[in-house]
C-alpha atoms as a PDB file:
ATOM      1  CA  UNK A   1      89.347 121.347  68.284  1.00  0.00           C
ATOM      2  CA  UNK A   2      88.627 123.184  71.901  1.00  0.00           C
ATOM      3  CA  UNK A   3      89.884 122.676  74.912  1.00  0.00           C
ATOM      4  CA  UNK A   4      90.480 124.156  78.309  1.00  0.00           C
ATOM      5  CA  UNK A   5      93.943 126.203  78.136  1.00  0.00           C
ATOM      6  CA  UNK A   6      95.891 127.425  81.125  1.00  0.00           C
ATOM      7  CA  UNK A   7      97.640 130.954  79.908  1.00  0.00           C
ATOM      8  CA  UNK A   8      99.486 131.870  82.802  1.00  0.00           C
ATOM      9  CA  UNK A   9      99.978 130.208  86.535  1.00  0.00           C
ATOM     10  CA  UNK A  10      97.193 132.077  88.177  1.00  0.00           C
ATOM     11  CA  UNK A  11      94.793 129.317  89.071  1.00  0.00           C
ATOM     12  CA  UNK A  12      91.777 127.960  87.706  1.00  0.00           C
ATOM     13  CA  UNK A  13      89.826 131.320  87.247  1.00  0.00           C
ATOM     14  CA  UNK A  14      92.590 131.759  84.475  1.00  0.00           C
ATOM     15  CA  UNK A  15      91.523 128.859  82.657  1.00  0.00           C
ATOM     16  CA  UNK A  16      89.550 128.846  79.311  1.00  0.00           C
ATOM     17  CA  UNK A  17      88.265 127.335  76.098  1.00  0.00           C
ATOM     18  CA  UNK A  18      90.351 127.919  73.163  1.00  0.00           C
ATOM     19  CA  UNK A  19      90.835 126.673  69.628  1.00  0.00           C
ATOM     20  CA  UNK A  20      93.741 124.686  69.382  1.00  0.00           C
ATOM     21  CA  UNK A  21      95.371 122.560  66.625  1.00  0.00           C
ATOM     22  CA  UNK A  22      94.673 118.902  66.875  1.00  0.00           C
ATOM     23  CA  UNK A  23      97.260 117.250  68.758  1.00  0.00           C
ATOM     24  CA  UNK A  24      99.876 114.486  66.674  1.00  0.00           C
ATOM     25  CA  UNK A  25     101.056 111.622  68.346  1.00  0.00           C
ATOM     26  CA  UNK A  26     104.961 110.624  68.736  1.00  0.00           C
ATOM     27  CA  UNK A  27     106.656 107.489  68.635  1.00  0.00           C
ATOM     28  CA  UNK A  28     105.016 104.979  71.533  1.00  0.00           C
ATOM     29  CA  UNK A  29     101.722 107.320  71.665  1.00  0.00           C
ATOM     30  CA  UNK A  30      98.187 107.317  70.397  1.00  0.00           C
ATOM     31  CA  UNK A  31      95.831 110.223  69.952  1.00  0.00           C
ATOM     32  CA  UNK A  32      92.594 109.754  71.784  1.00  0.00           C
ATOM     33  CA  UNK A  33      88.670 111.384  71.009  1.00  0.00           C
ATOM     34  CA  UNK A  34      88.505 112.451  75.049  1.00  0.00           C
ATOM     35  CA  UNK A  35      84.815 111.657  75.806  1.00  0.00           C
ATOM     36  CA  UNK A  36      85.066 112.211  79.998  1.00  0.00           C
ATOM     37  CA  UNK A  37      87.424 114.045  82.251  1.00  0.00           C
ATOM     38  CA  UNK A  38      88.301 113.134  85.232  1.00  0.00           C
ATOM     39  CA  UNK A  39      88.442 115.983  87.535  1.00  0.00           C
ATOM     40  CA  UNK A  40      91.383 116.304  90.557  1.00  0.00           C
ATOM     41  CA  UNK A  41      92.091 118.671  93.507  1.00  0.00           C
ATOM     42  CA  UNK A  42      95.702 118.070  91.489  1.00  0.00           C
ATOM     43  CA  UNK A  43      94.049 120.260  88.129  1.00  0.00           C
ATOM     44  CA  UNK A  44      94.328 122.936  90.377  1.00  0.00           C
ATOM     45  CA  UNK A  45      97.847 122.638  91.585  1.00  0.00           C
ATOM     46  CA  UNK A  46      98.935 122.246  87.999  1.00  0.00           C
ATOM     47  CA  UNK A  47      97.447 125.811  87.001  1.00  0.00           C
ATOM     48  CA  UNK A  48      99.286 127.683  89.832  1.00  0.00           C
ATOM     49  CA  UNK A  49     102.627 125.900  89.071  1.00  0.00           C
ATOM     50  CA  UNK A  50     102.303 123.956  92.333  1.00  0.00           C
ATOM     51  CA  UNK A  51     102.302 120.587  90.506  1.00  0.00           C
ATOM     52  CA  UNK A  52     105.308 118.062  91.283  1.00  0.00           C
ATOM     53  CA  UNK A  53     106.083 117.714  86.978  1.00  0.00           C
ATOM     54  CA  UNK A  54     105.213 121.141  86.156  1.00  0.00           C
ATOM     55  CA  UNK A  55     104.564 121.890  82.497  1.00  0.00           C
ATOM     56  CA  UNK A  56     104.541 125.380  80.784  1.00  0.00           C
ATOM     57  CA  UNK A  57     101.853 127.798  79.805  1.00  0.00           C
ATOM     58  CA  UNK A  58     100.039 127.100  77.681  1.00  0.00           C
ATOM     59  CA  UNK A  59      98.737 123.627  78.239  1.00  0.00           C
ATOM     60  CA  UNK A  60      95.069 122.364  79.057  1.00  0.00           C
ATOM     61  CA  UNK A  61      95.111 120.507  82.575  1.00  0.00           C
ATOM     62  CA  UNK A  62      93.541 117.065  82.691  1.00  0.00           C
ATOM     63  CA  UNK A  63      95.204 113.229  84.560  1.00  0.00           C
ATOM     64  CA  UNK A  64      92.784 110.712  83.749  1.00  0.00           C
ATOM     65  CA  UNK A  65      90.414 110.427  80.237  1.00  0.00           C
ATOM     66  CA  UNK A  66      88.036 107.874  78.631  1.00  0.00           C
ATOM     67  CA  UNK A  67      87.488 107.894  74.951  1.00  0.00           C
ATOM     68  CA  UNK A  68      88.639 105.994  71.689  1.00  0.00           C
ATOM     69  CA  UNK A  69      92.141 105.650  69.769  1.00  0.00           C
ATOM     70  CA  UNK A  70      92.070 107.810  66.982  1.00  0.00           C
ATOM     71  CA  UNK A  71      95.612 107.581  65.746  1.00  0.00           C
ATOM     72  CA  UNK A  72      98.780 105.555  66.594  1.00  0.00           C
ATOM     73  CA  UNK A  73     102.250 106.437  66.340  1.00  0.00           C
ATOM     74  CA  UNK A  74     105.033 104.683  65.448  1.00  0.00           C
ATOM     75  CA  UNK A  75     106.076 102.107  66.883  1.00  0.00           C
ATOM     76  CA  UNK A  76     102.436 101.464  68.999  1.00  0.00           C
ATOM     77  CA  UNK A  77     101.592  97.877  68.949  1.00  0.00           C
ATOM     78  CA  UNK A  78      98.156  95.456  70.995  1.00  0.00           C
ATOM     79  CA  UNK A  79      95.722  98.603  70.558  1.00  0.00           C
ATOM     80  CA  UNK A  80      93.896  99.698  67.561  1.00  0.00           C
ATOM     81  CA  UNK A  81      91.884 102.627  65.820  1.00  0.00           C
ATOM     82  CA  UNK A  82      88.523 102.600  67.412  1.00  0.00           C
ATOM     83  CA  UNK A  83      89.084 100.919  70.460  1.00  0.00           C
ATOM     84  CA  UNK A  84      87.672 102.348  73.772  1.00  0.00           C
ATOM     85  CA  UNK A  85      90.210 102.881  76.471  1.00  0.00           C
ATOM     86  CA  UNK A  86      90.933 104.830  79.695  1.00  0.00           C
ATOM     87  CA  UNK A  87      94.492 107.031  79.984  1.00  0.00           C
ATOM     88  CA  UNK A  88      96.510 108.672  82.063  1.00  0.00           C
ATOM     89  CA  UNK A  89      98.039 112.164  81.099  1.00  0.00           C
ATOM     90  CA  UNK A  90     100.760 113.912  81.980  1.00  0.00           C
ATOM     91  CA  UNK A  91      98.234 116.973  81.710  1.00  0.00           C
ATOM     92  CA  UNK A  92      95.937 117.889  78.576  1.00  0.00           C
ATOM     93  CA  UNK A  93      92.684 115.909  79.346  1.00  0.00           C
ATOM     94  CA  UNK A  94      90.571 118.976  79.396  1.00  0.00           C
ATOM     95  CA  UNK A  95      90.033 119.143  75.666  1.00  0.00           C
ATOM     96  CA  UNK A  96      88.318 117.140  72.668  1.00  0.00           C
ATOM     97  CA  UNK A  97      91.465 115.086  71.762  1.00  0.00           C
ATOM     98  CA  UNK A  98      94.735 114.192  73.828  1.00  0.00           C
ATOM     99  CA  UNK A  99      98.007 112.188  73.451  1.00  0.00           C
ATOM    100  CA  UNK A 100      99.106 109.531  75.504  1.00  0.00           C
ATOM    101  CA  UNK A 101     101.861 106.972  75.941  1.00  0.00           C
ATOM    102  CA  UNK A 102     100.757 103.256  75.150  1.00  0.00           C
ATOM    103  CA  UNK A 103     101.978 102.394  78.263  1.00  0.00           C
ATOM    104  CA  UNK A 104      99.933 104.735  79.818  1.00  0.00           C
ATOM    105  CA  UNK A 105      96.635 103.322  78.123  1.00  0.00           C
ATOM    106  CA  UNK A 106      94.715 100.292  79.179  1.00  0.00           C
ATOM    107  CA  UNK A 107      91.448  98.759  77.223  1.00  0.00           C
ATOM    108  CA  UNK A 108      88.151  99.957  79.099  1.00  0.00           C
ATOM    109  CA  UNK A 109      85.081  97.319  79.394  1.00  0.00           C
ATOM    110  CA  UNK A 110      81.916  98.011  76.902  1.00  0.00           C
ATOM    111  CA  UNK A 111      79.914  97.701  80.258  1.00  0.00           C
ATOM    112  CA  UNK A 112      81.685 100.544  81.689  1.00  0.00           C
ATOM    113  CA  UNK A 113      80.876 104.112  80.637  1.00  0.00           C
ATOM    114  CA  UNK A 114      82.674 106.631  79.517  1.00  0.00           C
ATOM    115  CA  UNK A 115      81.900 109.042  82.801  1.00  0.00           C
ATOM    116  CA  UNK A 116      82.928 105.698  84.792  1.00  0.00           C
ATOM    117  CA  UNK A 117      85.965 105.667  82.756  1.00  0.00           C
ATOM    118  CA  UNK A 118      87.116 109.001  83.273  1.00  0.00           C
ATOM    119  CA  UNK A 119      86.403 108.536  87.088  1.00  0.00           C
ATOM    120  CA  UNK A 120      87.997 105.202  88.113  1.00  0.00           C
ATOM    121  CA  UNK A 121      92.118 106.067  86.908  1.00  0.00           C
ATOM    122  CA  UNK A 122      92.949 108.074  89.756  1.00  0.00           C
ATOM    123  CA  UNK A 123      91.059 107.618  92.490  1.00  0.00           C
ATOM    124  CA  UNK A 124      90.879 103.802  92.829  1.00  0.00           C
ATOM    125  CA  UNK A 125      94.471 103.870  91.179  1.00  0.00           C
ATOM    126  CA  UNK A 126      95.755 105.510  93.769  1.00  0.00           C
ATOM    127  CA  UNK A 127      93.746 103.605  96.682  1.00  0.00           C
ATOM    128  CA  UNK A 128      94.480 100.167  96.085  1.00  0.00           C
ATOM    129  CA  UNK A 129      98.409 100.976  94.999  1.00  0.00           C
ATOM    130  CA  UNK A 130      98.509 102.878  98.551  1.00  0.00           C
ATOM    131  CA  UNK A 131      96.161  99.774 100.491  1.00  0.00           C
ATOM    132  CA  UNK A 132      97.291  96.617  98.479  1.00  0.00           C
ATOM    133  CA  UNK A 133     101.263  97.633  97.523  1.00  0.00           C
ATOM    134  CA  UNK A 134     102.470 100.139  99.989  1.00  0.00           C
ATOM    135  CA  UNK A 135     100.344  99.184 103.386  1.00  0.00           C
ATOM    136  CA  UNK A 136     100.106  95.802 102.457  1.00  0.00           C
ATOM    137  CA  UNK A 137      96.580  95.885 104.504  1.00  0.00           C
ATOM    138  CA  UNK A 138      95.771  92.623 105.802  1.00  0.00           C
ATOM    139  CA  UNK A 139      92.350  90.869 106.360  1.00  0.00           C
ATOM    140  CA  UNK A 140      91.305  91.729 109.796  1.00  0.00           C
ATOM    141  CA  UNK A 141      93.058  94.844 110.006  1.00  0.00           C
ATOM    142  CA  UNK A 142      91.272  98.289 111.207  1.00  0.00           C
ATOM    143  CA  UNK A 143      91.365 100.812 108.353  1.00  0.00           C
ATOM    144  CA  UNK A 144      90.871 104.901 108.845  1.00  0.00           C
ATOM    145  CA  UNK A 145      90.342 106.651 106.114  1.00  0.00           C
ATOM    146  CA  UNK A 146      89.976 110.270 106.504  1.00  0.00           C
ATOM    147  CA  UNK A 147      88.124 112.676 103.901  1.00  0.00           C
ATOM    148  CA  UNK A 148      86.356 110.001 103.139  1.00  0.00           C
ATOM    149  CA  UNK A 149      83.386 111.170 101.167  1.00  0.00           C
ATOM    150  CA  UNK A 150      86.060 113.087  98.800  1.00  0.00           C
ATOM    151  CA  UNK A 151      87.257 111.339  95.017  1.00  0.00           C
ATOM    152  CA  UNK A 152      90.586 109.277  96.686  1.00  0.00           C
ATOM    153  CA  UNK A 153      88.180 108.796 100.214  1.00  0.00           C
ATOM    154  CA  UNK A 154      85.688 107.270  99.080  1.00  0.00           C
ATOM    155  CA  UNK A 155      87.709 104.492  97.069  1.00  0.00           C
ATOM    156  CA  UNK A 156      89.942 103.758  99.835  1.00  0.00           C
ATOM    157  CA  UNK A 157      86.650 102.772 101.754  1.00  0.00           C
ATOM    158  CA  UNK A 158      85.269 100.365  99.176  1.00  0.00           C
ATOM    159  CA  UNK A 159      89.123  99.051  98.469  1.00  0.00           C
ATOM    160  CA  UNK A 160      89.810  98.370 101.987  1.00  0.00           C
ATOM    161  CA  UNK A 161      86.480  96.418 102.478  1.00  0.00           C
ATOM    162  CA  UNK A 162      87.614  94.174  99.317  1.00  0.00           C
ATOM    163  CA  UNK A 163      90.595  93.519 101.040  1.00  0.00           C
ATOM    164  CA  UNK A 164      89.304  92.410 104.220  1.00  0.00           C
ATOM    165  CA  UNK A 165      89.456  95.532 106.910  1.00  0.00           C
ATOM    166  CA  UNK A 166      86.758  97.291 109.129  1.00  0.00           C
ATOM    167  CA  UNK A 167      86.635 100.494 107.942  1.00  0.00           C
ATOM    168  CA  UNK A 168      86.603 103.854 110.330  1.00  0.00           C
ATOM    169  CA  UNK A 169      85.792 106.764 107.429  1.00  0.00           C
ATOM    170  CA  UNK A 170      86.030 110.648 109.109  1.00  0.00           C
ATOM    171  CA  UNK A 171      84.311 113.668 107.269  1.00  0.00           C
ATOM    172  CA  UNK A 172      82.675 116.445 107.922  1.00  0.00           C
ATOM    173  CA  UNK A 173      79.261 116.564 108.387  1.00  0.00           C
ATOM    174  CA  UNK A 174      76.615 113.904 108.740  1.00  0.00           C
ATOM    175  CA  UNK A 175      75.910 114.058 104.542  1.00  0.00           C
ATOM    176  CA  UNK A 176      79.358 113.307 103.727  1.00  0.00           C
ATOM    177  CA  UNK A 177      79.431 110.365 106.479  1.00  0.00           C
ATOM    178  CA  UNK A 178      76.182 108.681 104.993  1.00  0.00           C
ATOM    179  CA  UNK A 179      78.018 108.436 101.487  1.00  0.00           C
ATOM    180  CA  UNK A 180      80.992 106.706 103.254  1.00  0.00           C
ATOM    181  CA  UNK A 181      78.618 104.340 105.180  1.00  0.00           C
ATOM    182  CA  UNK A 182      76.917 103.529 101.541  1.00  0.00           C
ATOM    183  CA  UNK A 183      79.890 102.757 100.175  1.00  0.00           C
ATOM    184  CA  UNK A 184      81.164  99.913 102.785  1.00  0.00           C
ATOM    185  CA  UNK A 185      82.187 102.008 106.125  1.00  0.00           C
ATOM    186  CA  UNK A 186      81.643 100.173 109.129  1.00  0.00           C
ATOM    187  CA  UNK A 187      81.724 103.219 111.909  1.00  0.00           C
ATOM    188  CA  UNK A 188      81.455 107.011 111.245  1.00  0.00           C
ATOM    189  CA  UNK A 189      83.495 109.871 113.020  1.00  0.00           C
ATOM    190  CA  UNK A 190      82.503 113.397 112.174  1.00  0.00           C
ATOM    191  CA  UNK A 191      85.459 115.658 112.298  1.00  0.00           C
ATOM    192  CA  UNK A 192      82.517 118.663 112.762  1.00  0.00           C
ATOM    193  CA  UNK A 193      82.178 117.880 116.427  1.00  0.00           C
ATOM    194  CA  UNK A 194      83.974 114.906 117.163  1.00  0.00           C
ATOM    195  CA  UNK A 195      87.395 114.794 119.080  1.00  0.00           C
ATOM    196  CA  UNK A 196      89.311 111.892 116.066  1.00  0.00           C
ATOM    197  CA  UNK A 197      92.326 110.315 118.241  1.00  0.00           C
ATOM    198  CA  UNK A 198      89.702 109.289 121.003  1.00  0.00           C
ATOM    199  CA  UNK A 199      87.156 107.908 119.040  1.00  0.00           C
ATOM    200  CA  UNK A 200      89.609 105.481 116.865  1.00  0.00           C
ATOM    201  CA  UNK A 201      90.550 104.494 120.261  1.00  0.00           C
ATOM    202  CA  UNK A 202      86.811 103.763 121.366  1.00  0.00           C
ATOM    203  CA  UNK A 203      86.356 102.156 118.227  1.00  0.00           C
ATOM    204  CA  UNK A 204      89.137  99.603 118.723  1.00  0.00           C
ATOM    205  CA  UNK A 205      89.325  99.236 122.138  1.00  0.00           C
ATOM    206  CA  UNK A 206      92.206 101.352 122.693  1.00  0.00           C
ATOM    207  CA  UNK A 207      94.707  99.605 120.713  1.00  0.00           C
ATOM    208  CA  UNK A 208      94.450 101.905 117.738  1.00  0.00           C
ATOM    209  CA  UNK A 209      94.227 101.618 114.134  1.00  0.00           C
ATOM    210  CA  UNK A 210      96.656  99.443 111.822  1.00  0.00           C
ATOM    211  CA  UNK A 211      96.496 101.629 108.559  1.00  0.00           C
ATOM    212  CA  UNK A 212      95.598 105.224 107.989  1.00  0.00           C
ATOM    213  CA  UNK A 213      95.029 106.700 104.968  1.00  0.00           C
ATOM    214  CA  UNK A 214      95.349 110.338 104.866  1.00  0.00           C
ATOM    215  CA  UNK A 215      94.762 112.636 101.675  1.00  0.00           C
ATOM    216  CA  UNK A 216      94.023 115.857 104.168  1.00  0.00           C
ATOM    217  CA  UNK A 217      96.837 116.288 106.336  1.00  0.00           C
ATOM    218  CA  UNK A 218      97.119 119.283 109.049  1.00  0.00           C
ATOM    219  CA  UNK A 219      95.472 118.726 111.976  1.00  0.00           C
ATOM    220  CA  UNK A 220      93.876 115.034 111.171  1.00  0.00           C
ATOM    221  CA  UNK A 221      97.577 114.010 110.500  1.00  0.00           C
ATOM    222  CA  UNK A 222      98.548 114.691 114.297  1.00  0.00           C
ATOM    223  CA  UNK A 223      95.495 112.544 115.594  1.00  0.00           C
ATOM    224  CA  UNK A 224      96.555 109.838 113.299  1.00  0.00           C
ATOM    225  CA  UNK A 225      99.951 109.530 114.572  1.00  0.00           C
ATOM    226  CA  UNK A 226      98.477 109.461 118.698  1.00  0.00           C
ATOM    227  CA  UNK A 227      96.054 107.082 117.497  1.00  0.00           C
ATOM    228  CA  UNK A 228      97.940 104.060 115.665  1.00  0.00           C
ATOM    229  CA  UNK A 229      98.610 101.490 116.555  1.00  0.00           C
ATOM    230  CA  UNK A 230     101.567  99.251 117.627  1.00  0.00           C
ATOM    231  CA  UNK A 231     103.192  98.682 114.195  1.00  0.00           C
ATOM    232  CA  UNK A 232     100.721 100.555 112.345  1.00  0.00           C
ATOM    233  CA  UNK A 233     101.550 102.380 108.792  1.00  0.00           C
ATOM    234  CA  UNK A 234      99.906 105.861 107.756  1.00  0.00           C
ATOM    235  CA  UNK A 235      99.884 106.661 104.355  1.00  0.00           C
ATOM    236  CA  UNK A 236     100.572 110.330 103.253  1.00  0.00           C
ATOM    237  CA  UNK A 237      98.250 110.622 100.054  1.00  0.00           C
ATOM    238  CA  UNK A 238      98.221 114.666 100.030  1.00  0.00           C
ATOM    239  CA  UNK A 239      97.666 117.703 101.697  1.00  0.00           C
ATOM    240  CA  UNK A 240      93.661 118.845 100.743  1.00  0.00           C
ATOM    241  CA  UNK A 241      93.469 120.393 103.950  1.00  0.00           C
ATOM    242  CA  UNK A 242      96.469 122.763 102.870  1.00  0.00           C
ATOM    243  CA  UNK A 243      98.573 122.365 105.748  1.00  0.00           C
ATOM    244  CA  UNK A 244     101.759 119.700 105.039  1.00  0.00           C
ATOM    245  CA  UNK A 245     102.083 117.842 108.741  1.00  0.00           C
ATOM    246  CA  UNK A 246     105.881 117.858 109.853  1.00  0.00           C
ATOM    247  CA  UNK A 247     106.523 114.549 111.993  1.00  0.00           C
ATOM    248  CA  UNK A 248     108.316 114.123 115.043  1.00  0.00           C
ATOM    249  CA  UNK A 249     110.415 111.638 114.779  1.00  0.00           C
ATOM    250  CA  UNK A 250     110.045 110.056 118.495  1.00  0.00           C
ATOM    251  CA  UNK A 251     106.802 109.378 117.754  1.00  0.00           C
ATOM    252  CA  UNK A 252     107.532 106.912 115.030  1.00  0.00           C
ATOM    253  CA  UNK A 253     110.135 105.180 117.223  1.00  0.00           C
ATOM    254  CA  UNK A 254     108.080 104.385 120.592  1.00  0.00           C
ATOM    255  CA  UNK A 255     105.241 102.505 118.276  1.00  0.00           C
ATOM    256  CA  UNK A 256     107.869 101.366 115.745  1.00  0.00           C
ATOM    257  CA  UNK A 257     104.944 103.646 112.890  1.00  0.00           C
ATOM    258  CA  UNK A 258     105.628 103.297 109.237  1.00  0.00           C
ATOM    259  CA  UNK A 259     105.131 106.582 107.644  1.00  0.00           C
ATOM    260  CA  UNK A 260     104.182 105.890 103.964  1.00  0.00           C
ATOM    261  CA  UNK A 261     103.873 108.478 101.075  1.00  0.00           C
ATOM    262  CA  UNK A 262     102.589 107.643  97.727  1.00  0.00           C
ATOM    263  CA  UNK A 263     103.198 109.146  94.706  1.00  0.00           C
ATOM    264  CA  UNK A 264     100.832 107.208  92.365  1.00  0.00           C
ATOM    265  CA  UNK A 265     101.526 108.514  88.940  1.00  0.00           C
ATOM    266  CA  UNK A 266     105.355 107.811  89.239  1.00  0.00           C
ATOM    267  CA  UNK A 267     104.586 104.320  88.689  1.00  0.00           C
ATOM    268  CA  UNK A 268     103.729 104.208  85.629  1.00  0.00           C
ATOM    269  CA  UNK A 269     107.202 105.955  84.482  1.00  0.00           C
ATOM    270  CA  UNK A 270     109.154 104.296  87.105  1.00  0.00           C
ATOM    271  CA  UNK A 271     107.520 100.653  88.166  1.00  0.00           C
ATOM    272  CA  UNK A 272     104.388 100.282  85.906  1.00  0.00           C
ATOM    273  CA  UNK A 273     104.067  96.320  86.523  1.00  0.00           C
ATOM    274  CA  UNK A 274     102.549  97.671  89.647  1.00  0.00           C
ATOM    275  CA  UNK A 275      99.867  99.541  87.893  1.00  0.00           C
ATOM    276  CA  UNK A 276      99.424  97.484  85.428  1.00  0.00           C
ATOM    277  CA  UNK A 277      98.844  94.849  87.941  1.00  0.00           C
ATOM    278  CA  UNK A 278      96.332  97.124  89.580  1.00  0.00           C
ATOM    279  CA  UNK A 279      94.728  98.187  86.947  1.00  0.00           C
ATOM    280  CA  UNK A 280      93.864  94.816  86.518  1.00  0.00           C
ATOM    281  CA  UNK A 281      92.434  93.851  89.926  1.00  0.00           C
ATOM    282  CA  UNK A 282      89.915  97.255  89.737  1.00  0.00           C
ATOM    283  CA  UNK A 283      88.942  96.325  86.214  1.00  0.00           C
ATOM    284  CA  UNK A 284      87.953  93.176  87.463  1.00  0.00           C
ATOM    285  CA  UNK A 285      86.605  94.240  90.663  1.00  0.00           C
ATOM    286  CA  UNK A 286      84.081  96.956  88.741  1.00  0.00           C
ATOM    287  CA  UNK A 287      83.156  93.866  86.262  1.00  0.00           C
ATOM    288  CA  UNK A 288      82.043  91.659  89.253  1.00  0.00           C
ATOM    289  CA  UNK A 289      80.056  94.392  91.064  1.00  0.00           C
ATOM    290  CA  UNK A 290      82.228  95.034  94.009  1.00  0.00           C
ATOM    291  CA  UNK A 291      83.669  98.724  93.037  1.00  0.00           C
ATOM    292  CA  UNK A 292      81.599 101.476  91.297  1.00  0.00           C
ATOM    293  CA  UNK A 293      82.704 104.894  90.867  1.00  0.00           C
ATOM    294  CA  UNK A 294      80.786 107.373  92.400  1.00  0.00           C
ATOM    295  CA  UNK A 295      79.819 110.377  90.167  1.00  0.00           C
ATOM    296  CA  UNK A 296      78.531 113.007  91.991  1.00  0.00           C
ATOM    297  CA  UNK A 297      78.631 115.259  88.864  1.00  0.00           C
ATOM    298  CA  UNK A 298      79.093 115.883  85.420  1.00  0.00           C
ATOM    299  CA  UNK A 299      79.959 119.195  83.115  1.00  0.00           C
ATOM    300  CA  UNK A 300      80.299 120.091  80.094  1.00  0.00           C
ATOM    301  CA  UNK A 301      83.809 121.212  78.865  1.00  0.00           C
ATOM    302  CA  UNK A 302      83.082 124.886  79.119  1.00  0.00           C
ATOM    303  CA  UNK A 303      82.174 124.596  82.440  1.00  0.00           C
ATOM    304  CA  UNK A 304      85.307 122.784  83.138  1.00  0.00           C
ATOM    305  CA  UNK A 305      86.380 126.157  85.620  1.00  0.00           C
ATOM    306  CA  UNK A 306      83.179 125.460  87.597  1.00  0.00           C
ATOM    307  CA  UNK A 307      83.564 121.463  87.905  1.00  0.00           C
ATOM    308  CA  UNK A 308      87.201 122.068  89.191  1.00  0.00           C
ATOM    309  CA  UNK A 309      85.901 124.680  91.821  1.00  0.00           C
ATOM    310  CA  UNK A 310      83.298 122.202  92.932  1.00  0.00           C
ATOM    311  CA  UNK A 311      86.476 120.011  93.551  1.00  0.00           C
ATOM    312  CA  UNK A 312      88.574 122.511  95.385  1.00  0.00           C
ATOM    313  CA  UNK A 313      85.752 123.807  97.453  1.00  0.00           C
ATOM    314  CA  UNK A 314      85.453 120.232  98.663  1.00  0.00           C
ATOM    315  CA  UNK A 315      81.850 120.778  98.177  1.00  0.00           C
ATOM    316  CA  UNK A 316      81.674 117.450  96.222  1.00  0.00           C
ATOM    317  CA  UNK A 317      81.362 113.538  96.897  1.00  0.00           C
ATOM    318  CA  UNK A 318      83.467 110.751  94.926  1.00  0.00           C
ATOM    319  CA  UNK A 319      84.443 112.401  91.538  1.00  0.00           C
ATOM    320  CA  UNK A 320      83.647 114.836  89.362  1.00  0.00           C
ATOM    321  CA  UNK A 321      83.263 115.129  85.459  1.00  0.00           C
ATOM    322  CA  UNK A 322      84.013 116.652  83.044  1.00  0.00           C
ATOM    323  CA  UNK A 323      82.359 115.900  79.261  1.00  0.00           C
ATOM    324  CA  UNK A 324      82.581 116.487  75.711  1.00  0.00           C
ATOM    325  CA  UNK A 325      79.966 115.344  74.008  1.00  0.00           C
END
């Protein structure tokens, strides 16, 4: 089978399609035909040894597939040969086949498709564990959400409009605002030419806002904190804009600020009722029309190099994919 193997921690220009043996699942596992990718700023971390569970050269990079159970190992009961189902990997996805824990597995609708699949683990995984479990964002409540045309952006914007919030989306540029606005936002702030702390002060009449959710960090993490609110709660999602924010600690005690991190995958080692439980919110959320992954584009698996670098770049919107078929 092929797949996308990392040789050495160099970063993604080291990447590339192999032959490898097909893959044998242990006890608690399945094997899985990968039919979409998922594609995360994270792939790249993982190929320069950056990653938080860092695996050894060689492996194939890859969080989140779609596809169908093609073997079970021992021990693997509720899921059978043939059935369609979206997965979350400790790293591999960027091939034909993959292994992954039953726990890790959950069934995926025959209305959803497979590049849906591949797109909706992650992203809205992470969005609604951060919004619904961790911020506990109320209805009523004023929601930033900055980088929000990227993959995790974009799904915090149509997560916290299910949940009740206006929604303040930052980004850069007036084309990357319009696909926050299309997906739910109520008011725009373009980071391009816009001062941020001052305008989420306009835009709530100087009282600030209750929850922000921020995957960017650097200098958007310093408005954030001069622009919550009494009480408010920032989430600390990652660090795209490469800079990790430190935090004076004064400034959490005068507003009495929750400073929340997330680290989504843990939970489904260490607490996976919670995403099991979320899983099955989004699931029914996409079946009733009120979430939709956006797709911005799709590659093949040897151009898996190039659909990462569209990620990294930040040149994309919502999430990119890769295929094998």
């Amino acid at each position: 089978m092929q797949a996308i193997v990392c040789h050495e921690l160099t970063g993604p220009a080291a990447l590339r399609l192999d032959e490898v043996p097909e893959p044998r699942p242990g006890p608690g596992q399945v094997r899985i035909r990968v039919r979409a990718c998922g594609v995360n700023f994270a792939d790249s971390l993982i190929t320069r040894g950056q990653y938080q569970k860092q695996p050894q050269p060689p492996f194939s990079p890859g969080f989140e597939v779609s596809g169908e159970v093609l073997e079970l190992g021992v021990g693997v009961k509720g899921i059978a040969i043939g059935d369609r189902v979206i997965a979350i990997t400790p790293h591999g996805g960027y091939a034909e086949q993959v292994i992954a824990n039953i726990n890790c597995c959950v069934p995926m609708p025959a209305a959803m498709t497979w590049e849906h699949g591949a797109a909706f683990p992650v992203v809205f995984g992470t969005s609604h564990v951060a919004l619904w479990h961790r911020a506990r964002l109320r209805t009523g409540e004023t929601l930033v959400v900055h980088g929000a045309s990227g993959g995790v952006g974009l799904t915090a914007v149509a997560i916290g409009k299910q949940l009740g919030a206006t929604v303040i989306a930052t980004a850069n540029g007036p084309a990357k605002l319009e696909v926050a606005r299309a997906n739910g936002a109520d008011h725009l702030i373009d980071t391009s030419h816009e001062e941020v702390r001052s305008r989420i002060k306009e835009l709530t009449n100087g009282r600030g806002a209750d929850v922000i959710y921020d995957p960017v960090g650097g200098e958007l993490f310093t408005a954030s904190l001069r622009s919550i609110a009494f009480e408010g709660r920032i989430l600390i999602i990652g660090f795209a804009g490469g800079t990790v924010p430190q935090i004076p600690a004064n400034h959490l005690l005068v507003k009495n600020v929750d400073v929340i991190g997330l680290n989504w995958p843990a939970y489904a080692e260490l607490h996976p009722k919670v995403m099991t439980e979320s899983f099955q919110t989004l699931i029914q959320w996409y079946l009733d029309g009120a979430i939709k992954p956006h797709v911005s584009a799709t590659y093949p698996l040897e151009q898996a190099v190039e659909a990462l670098n569209q990620v990294v770049s930040r040149k994309s919107t919502g999430k990119v994919v890769i295929t094998t078929e």
